[in-house]
Protein backbone atom coordinates (compact mmCIF):
# COMPACT_ATOMS: atom_id res chain seq x y z
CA UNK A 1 147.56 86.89 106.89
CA UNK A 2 144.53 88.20 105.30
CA UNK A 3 141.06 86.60 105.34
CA UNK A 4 141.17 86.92 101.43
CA UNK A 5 144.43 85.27 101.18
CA UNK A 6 143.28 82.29 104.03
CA UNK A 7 140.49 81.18 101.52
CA UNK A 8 142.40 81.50 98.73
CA UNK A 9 145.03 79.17 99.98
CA UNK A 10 141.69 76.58 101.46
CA UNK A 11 140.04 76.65 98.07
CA UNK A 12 143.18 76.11 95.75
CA UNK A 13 144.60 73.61 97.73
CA UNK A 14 140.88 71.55 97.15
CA UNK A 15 140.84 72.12 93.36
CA UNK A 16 144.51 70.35 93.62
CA UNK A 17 143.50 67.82 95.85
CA UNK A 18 139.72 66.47 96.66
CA UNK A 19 136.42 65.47 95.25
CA UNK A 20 134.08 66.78 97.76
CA UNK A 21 130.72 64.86 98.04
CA UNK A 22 128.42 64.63 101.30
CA UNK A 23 125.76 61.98 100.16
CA UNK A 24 125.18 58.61 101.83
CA UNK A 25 126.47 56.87 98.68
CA UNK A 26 129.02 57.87 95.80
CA UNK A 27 129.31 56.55 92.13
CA UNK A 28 132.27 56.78 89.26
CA UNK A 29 132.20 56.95 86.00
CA UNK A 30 131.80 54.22 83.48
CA UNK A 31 134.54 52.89 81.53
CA UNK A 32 133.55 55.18 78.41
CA UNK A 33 137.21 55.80 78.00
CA UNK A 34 139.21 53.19 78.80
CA UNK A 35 141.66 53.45 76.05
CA UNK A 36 142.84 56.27 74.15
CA UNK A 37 141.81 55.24 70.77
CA UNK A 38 138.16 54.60 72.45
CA UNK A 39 138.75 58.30 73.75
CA UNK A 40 139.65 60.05 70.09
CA UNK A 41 136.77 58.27 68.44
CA UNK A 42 134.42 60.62 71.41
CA UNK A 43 133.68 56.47 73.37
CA UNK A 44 131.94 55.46 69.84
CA UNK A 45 134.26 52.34 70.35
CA UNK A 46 131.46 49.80 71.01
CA UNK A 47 131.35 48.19 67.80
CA UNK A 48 134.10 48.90 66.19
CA UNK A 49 137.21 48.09 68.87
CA UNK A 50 139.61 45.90 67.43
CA UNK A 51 142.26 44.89 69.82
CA UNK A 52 143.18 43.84 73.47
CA UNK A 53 140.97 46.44 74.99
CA UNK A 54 138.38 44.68 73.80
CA UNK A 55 138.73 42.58 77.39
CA UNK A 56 137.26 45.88 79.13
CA UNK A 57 135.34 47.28 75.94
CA UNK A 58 133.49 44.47 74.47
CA UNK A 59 134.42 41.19 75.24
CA UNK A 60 132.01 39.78 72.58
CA UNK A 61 134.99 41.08 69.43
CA UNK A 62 136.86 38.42 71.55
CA UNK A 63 135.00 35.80 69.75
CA UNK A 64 136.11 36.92 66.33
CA UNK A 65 139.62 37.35 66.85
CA UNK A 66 141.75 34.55 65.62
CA UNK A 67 138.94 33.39 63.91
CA UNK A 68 138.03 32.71 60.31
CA UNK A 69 134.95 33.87 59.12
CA UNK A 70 133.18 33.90 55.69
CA UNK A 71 130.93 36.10 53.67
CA UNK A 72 132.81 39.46 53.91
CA UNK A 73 131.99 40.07 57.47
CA UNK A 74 135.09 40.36 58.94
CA UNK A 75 134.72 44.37 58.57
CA UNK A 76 137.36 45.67 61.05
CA UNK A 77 139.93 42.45 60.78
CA UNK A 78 139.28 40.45 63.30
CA UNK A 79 140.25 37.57 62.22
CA UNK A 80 143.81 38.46 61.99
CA UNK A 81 144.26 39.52 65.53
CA UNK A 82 145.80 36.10 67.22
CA UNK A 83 147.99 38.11 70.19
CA UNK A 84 147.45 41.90 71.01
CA UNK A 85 149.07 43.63 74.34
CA UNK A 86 148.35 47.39 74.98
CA UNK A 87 151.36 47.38 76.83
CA UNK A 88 150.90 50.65 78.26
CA UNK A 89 147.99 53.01 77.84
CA UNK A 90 147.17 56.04 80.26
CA UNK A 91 145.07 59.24 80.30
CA UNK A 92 143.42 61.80 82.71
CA UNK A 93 141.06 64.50 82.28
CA UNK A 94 139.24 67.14 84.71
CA UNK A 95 135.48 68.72 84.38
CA UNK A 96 134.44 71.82 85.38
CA UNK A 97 130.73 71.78 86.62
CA UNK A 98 128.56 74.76 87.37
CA UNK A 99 130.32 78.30 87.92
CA UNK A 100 132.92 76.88 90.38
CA UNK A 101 135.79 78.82 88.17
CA UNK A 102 134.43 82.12 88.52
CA UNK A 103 133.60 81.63 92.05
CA UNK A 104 136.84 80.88 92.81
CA UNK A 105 138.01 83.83 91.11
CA UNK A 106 135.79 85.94 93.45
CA UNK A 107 136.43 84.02 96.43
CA UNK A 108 140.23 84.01 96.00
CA UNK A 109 140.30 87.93 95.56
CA UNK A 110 138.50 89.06 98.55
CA UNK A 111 139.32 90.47 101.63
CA UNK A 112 136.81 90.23 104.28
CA UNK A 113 138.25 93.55 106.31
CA UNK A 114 136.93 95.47 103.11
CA UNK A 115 133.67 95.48 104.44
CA UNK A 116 133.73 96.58 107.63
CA UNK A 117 133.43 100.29 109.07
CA UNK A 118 134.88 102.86 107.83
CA UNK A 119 136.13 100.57 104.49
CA UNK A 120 132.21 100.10 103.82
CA UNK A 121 132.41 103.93 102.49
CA UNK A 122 134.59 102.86 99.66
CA UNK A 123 132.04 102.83 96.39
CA UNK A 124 134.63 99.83 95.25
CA UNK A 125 134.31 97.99 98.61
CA UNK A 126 130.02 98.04 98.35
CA UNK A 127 130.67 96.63 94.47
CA UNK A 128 133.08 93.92 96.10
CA UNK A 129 130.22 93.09 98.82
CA UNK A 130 127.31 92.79 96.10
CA UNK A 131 129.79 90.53 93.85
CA UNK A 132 130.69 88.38 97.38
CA UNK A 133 126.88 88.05 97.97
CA UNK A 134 126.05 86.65 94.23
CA UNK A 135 128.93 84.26 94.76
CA UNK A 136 127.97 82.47 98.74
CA UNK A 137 124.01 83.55 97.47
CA UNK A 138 124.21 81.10 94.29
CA UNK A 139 127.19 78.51 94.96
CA UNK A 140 126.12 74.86 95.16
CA UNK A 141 127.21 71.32 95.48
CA UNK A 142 126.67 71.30 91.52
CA UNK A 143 129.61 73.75 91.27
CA UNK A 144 132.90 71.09 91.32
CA UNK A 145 135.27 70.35 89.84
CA UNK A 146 136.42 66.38 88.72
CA UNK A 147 139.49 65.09 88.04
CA UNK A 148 140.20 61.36 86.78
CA UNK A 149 142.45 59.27 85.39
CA UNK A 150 143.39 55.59 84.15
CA UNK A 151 146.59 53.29 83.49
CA UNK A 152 146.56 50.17 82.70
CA UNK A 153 148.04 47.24 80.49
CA UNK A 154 145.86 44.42 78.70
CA UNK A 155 146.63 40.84 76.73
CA UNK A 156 144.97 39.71 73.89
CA UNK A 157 145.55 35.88 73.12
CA UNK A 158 143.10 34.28 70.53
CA UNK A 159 139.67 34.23 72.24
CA UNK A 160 140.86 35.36 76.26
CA UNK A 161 142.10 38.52 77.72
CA UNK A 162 143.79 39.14 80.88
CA UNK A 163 144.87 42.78 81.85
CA UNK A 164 145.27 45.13 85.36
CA UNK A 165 144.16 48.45 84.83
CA UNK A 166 143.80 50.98 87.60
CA UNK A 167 141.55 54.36 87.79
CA UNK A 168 140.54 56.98 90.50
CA UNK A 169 138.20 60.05 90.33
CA UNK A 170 139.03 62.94 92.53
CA UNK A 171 137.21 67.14 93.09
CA UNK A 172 135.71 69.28 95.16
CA UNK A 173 132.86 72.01 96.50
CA UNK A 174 132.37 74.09 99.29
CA UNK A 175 129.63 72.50 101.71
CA UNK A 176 127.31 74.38 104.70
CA UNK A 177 127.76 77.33 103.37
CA UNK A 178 127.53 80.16 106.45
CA UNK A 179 126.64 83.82 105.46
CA UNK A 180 126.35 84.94 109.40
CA UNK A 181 130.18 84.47 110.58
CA UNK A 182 131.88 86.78 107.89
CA UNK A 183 133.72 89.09 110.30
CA UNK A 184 130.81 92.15 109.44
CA UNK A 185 131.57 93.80 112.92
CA UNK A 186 129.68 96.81 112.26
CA UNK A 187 126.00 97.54 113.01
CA UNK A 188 122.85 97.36 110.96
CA UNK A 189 122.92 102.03 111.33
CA UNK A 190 126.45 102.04 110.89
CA UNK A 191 126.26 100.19 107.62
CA UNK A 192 123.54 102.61 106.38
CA UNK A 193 125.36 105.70 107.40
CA UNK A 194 128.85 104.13 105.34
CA UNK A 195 126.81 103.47 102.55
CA UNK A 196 125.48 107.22 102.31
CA UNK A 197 129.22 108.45 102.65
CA UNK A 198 129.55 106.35 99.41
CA UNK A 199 126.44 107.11 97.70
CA UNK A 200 128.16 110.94 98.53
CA UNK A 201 131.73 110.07 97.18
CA UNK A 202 130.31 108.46 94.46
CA UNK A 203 127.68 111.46 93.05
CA UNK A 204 125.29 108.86 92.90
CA UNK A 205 121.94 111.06 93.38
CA UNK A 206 119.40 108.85 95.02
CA UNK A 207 116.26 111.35 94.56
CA UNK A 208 113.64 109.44 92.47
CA UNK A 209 115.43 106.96 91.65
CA UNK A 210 113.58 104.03 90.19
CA UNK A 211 114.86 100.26 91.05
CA UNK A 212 116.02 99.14 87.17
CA UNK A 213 117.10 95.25 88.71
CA UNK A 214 115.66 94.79 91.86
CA UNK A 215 112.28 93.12 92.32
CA UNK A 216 109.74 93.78 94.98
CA UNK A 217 110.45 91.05 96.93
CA UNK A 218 114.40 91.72 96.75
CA UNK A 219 113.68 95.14 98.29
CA UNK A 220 111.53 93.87 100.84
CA UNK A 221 114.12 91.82 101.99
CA UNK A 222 116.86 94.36 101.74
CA UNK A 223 114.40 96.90 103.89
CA UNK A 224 113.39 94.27 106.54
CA UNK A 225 117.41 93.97 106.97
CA UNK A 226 117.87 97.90 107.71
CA UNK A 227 115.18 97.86 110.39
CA UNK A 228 111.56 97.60 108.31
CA UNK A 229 110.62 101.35 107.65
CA UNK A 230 111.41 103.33 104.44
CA UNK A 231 113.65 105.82 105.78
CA UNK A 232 116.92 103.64 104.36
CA UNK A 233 115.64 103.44 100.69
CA UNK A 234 118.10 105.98 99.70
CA UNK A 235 120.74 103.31 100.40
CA UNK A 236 118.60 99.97 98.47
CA UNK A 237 118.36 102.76 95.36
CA UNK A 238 122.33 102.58 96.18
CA UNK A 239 122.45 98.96 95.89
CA UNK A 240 120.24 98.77 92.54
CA UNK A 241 122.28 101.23 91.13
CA UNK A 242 125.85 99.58 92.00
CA UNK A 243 124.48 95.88 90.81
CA UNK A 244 123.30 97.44 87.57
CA UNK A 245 127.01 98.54 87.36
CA UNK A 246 128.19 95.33 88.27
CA UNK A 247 126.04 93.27 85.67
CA UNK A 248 127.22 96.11 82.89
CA UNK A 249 130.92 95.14 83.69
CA UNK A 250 129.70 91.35 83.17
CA UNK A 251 131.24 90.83 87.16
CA UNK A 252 127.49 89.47 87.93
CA UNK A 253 124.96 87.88 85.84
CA UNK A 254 121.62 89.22 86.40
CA UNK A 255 119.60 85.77 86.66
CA UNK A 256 121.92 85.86 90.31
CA UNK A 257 120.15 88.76 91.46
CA UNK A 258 117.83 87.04 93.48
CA UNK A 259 120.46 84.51 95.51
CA UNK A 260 122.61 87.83 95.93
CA UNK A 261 120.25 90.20 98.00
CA UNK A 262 119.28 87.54 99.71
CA UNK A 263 122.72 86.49 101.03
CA UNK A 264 123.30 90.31 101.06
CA UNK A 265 120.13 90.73 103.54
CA UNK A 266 121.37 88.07 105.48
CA UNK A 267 124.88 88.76 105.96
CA UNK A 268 123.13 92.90 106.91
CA UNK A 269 121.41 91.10 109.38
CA UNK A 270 124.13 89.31 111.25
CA UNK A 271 126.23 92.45 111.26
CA UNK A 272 127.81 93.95 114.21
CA UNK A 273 126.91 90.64 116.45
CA UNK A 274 130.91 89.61 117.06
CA UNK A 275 130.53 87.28 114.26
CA UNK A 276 133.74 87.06 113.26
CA UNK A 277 135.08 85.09 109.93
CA UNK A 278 137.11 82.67 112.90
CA UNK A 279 133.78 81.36 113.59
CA UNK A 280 132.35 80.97 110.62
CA UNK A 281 131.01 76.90 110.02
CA UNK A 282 131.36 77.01 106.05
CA UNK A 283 133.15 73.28 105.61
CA UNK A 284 134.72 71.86 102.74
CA UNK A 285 134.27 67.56 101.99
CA UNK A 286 136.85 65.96 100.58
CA UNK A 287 136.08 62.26 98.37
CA UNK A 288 138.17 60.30 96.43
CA UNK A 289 138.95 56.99 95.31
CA UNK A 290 141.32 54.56 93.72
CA UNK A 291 140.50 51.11 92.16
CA UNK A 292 142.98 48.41 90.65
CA UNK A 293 140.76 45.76 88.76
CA UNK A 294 142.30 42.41 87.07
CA UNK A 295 139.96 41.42 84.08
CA UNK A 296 139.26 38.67 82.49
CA UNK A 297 137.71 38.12 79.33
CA UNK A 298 136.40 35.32 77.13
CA UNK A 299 134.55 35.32 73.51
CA UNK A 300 132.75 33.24 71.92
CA UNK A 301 131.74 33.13 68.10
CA UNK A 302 128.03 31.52 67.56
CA UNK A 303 128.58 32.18 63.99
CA UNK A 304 130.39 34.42 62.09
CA UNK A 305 127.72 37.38 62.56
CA UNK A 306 126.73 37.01 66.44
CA UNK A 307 129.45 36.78 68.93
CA UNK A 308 129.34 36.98 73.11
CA UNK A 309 131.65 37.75 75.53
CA UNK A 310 131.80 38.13 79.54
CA UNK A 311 134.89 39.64 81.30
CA UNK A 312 134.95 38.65 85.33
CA UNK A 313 137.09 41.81 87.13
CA UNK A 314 138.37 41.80 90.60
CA UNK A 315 138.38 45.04 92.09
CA UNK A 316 140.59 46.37 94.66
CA UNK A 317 138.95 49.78 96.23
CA UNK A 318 140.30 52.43 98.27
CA UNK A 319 137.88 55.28 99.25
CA UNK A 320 139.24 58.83 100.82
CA UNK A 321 137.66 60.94 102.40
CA UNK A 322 137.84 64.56 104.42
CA UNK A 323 135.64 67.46 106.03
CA UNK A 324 137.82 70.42 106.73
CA UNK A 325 136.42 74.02 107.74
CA UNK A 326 137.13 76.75 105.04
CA UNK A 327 138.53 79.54 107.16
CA UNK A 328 140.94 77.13 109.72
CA UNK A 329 144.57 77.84 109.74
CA UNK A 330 145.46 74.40 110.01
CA UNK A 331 143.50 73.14 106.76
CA UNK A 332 146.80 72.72 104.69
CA UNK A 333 147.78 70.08 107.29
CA UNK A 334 144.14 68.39 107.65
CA UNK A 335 143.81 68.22 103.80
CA UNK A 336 147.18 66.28 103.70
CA UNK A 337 146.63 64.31 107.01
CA UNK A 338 143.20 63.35 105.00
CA UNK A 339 145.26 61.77 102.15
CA UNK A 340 146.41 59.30 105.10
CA UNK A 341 142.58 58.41 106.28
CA UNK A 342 141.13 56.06 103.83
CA UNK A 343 139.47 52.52 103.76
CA UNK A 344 140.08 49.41 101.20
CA UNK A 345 137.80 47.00 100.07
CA UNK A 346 137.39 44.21 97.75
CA UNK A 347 134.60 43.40 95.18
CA UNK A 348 133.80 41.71 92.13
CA UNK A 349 132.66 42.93 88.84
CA UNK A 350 130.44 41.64 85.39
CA UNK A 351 130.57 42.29 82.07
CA UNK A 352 128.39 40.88 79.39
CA UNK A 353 128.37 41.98 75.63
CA UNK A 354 126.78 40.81 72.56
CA UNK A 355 128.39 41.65 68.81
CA UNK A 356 126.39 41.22 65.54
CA UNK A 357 127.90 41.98 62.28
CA UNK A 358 127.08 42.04 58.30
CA UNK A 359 129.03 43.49 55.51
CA UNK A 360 129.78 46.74 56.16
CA UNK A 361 128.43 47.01 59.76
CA UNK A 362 128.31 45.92 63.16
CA UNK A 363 126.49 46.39 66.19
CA UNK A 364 127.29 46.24 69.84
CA UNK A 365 124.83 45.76 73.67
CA UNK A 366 127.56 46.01 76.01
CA UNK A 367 126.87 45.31 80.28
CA UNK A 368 129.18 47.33 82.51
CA UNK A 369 129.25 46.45 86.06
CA UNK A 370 125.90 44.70 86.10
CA UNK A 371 126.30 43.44 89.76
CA UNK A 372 127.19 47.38 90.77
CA UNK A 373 130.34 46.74 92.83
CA UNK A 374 130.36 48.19 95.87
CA UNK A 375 133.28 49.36 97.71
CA UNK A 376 133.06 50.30 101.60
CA UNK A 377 133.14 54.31 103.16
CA UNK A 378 133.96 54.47 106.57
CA UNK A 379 133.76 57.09 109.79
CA UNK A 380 136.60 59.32 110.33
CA UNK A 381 137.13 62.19 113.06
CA UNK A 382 138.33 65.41 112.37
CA UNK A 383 139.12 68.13 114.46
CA UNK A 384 136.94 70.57 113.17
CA UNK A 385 136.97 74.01 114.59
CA UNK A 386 138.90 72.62 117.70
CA UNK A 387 135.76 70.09 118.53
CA UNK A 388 136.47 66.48 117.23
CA UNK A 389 134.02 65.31 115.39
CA UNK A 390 132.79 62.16 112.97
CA UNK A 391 132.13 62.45 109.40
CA UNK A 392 130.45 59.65 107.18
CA UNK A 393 132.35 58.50 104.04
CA UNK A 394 130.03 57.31 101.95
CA UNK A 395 130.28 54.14 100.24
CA UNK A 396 131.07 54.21 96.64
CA UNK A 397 129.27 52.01 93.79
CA UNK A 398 130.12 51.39 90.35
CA UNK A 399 126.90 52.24 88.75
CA UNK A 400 126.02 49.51 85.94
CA UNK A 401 126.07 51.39 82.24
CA UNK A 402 124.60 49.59 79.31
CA UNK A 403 125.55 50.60 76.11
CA UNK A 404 124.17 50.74 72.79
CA UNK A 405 127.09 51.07 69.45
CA UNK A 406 126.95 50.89 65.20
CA UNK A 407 129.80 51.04 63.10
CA UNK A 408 129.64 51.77 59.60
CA UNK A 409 132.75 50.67 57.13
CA UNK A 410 131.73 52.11 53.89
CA UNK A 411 134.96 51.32 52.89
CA UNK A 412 138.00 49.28 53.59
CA UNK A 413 140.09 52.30 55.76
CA UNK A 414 137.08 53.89 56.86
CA UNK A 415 134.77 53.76 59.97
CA UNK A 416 132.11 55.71 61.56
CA UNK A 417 130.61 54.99 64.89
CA UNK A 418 128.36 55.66 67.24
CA UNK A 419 127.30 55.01 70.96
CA UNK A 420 124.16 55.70 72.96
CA UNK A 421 124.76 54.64 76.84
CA UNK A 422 120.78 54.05 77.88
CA UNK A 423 121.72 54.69 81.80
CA UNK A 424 122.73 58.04 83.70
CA UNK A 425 125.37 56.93 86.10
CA UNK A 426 126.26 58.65 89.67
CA UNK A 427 130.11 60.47 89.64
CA UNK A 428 131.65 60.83 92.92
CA UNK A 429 130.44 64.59 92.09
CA UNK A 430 127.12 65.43 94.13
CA UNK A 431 124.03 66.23 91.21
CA UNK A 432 126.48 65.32 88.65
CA UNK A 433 125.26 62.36 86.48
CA UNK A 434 127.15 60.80 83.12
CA UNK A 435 125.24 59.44 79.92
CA UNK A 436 126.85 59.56 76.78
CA UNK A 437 125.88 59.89 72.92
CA UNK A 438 129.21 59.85 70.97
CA UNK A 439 130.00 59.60 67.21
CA UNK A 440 133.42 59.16 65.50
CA UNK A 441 134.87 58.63 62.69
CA UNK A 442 138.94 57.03 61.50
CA UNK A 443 140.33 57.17 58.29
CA UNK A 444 143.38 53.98 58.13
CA UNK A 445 146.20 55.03 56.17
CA UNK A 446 148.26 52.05 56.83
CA UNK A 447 151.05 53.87 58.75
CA UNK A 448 148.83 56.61 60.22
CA UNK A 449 145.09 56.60 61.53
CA UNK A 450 143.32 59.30 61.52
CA UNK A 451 140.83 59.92 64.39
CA UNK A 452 138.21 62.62 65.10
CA UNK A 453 134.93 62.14 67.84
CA UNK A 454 132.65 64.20 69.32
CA UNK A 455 129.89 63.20 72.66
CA UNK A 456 127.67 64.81 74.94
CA UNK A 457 126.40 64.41 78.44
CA UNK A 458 122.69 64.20 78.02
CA UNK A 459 122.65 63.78 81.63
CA UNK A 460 123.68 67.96 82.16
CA UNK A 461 121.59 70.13 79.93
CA UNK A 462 123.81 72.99 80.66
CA UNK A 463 127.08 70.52 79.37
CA UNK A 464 128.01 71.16 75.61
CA UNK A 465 129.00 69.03 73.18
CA UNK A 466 132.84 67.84 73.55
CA UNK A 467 135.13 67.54 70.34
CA UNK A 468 137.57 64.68 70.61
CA UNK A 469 140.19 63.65 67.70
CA UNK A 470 143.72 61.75 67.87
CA UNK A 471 146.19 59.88 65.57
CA UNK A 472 147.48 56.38 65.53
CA UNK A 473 151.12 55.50 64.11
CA UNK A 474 151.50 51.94 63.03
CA UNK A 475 154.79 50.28 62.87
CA UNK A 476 154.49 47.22 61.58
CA UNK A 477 153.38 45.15 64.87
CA UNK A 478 153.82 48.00 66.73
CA UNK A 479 151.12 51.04 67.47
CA UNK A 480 151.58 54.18 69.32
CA UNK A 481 148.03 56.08 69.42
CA UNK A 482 147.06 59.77 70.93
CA UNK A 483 143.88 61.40 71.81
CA UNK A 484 142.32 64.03 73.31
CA UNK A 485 139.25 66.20 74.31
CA UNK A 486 137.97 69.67 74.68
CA UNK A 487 135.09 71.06 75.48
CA UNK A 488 133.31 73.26 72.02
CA UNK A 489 132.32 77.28 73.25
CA UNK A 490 131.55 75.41 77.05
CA UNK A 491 134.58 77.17 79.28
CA UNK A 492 134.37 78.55 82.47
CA UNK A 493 136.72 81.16 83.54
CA UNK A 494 139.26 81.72 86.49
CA UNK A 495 141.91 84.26 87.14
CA UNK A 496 140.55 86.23 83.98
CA UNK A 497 141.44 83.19 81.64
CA UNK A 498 139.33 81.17 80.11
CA UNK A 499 139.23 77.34 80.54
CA UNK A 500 137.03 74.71 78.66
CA UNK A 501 134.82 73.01 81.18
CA UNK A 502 135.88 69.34 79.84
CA UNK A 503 139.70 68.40 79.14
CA UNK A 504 141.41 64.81 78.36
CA UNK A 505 144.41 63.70 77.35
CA UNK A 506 145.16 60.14 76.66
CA UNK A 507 148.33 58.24 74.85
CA UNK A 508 149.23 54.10 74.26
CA UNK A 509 151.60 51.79 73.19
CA UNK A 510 150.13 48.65 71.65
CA UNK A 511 151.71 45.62 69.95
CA UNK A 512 149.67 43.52 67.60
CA UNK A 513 150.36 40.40 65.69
């Protein structure tokens, strides 16, 4: 089997599988979207949720339910909610972070016996080599990808709720990246003499040819590779000129210039030193984990405009956890044997919320995980490379999110919302944080709501705004509600199709009386 087709199967088989994280300590996200009508509204659900997910949302609506009130400040009806049960409500949803897509793409097509003598003569094989080098010279533990998801049921009677809801985060990056072992058997001359065949076959002509892309220090490098003198600038003229091809075909982005000749110098340098791509020590972390929490919730009205709530959660926590070497043979059967190696734990989690209302609005401070629950990582031994060895599995912490929300109801059917979270929170994802600033809007039409949202990750600059929406159909007591996301002009592409970087889906059954 070819190298190409090795890594291929290693890198798919983590973007079905693993988050891959190598810190001492690992987060998850909030409970933005807990339910999917929280979800179509883009999380603006703060201040304006109005049934038994209040338990996990805001406990503090508790203490209006069931309740009469005067004044006209029941705005959302309240008061009429004496026994809610979402009896079943579910959702997942994957991110895309950095450029992992396209590196995939360029990782999955290559075949490592491409570049080595005579192949390196090939003008297509020296474009493959320079597209290689801008993907190992600029990948990075921000380039992952994250997959979640919940399920979960919750009860609603007068002032209490009581649910079990379970959720799990899972992804993946390539770790310790190693540009030396790439199977490059031929010499530092030999290269240079291939590359001249192609700067021949290709009619390239290399006589005063002016660098257009590379910088001084880029050439430098490149030289020092070939030996130090000027005698091989024919062939760096050769490598301007094919990576100004490459960037005109849009396979390379020219602000990667710099991480590509280096990892090209490097991977020059090792050449022809037996370093074959059997040997090379580029790894691959796995992380994931699993929690089952039992809520429960209590309001309690001061008045009918300030209400407070506190939900008490235990949490039952299993972390995973891998470290697998990218070019093995036997990674299929590591990555599953990994899905075997984990470590349970038990904490406890607190909520506190405060609701204030007036006609025609209502405002929401809502505590997440205030005590940070911690749940406990563990040592594991792999066989890595055919030396066992012991990798750290960091522990994992609920970060504590406090939130900020508004709802507006300038009329009876219609609400607009919005929530500021005022804390970046860890993801199992290494250098990924979460903070949120959603709006959203529903329009009740008795048997139908309509829903539409929209949030953003002020925590990522380089994360887009996200456009949510769903629809709710109301049967008399009963309520079936879906939602979903998608990223707006943020995709990221793979396989030559593009895919939006951010993706939910989400769908519930709710009775109400």
């Amino acid at each position: 089997m070819g190298h190409g087709s090795r890594l291929n199967r290693v890198l798919r088989g983590v973007v079905s599988s693993f988050v891959l994280c190598a810190s001492a300590e690992a987060a998850i996200e909030n409970v933005t979207f807990t339910d999917t009508r929280g979800m179509s509204l883009g999380g603006a659900i703060s201040a304006s949720v109005d049934d038994a997910a209040a338990g996990l949302i805001n406990p503090a609506a508790l203490g209006f339910m069931a309740r009469t009130s005067e004044g006209n400040v029941d705005n959302n009806g309240l008061g009429e909610q004496t026994f809610g049960w979402n009896l079943v409500n579910f959702g997942a949803g994957a991110t895309l972070t950095g450029e992992l897509g396209d590196y995939l793409q360029v990782l999955a097509d290559i075949d490592f016996s491409r570049f080595q003598s005579p192949q390196l003569q090939n003008p297509g094989n020296i474009a493959d080599l320079i597209e290689l080098a801008g993907t190992l010279g600029n990948v990075s533990d921000k380039d992952t990808i994250a997959v979640s998801a919940t399920a979960g049921t919750m009860m609603q009677v007068g002032h209490f709720g009581v649910g079990i809801r379970s959720f799990g985060q899972v992804g993946g990056w390539i770790n310790n990246l190693d540009l030396i072992n790439l199977g490059l058997l031929a010499g530092v001359d030999q290269i240079a003499d291939d590359l001249r065949q192609a700067i021949a076959d290709d009619g390239f002509d290399p006589t005063g040819y002016d660098p257009q892309i590379l910088n001084s220090e880029s050439i430098q490098k490149l030289r020092d590779a070939f030996g130090g003198s000027t005698a091989n600038d024919d062939v760096l003229a050769y490598i301007d000129y094919k990576t100004v091809e490459l960037i005109e075909q849009n396979e390379l982005d020219a602000d990667k210039i710099k991480g590509a000749m280096d990892a090209l110098a490097e991977i020059i340098v090792a050449s022809g030193a037996g370093n074959s791509i059997e040997d090379n020590q580029t790894s691959i972390t796995g992380r994931g984990f699993l929690a089952v929490e039992v809520p429960i919730s209590y309001g309690y009205a001061v008045n009918d405009n300030l209400s407070l709530g506190v939900t008490a959660k235990a949490l039952f926590g299993r972390v995973y956890g891998t470290q697998v070497w990218a070019f093995n043979d036997d990674n299929t059967e590591i990555l599953q044997d990994s899905l075997d190696s984990s470590n349970d734990s038990v904490a406890l989690g607190l909520d506190l919320a405060a609701m204030y209302r007036i006609p025609k609005f209502q405002f929401a401070l809502v505590g997440h995980n205030l005590n940070s629950p911690r749940f406990d990582g563990y040592d594991q031994s792999v066989l890595l490379n055919g030396i066992n060895q012991v990798v750290r599995v960091p522990d994992v912490v609920l970060d504590p999110q406090v939130t900020l929300g508004g709802a507006w109801f300038p009329f009876k059917r219609l609400m607009l919302a919005s929530d500021l979270e005022l804390l970046e929170t860890g993801t199992l994802l290494n250098s990924y944080d979460v903070q949120r600033l959603s709006f959203g809007t529903e329009l009740d039409l008795s048997l139908i709501a309509l829903r539409l949202g929209t949030f953003k990750n002020l925590a990522e600059s380089d994360f887009g705004w996200v456009l949510t929406g769903g629809v709710g159909l109301n049967l008399w007591a009963l309520s079936v509600d879906l939602g979903g996301a998608i990223s707006i002009d943020d995709t990221v592409s793979y396989d030559g199709t593009d895919y939006p970087r951010t993706a939910r889906l989400y769908a519930a059954v709710s009775l109400d009386f």
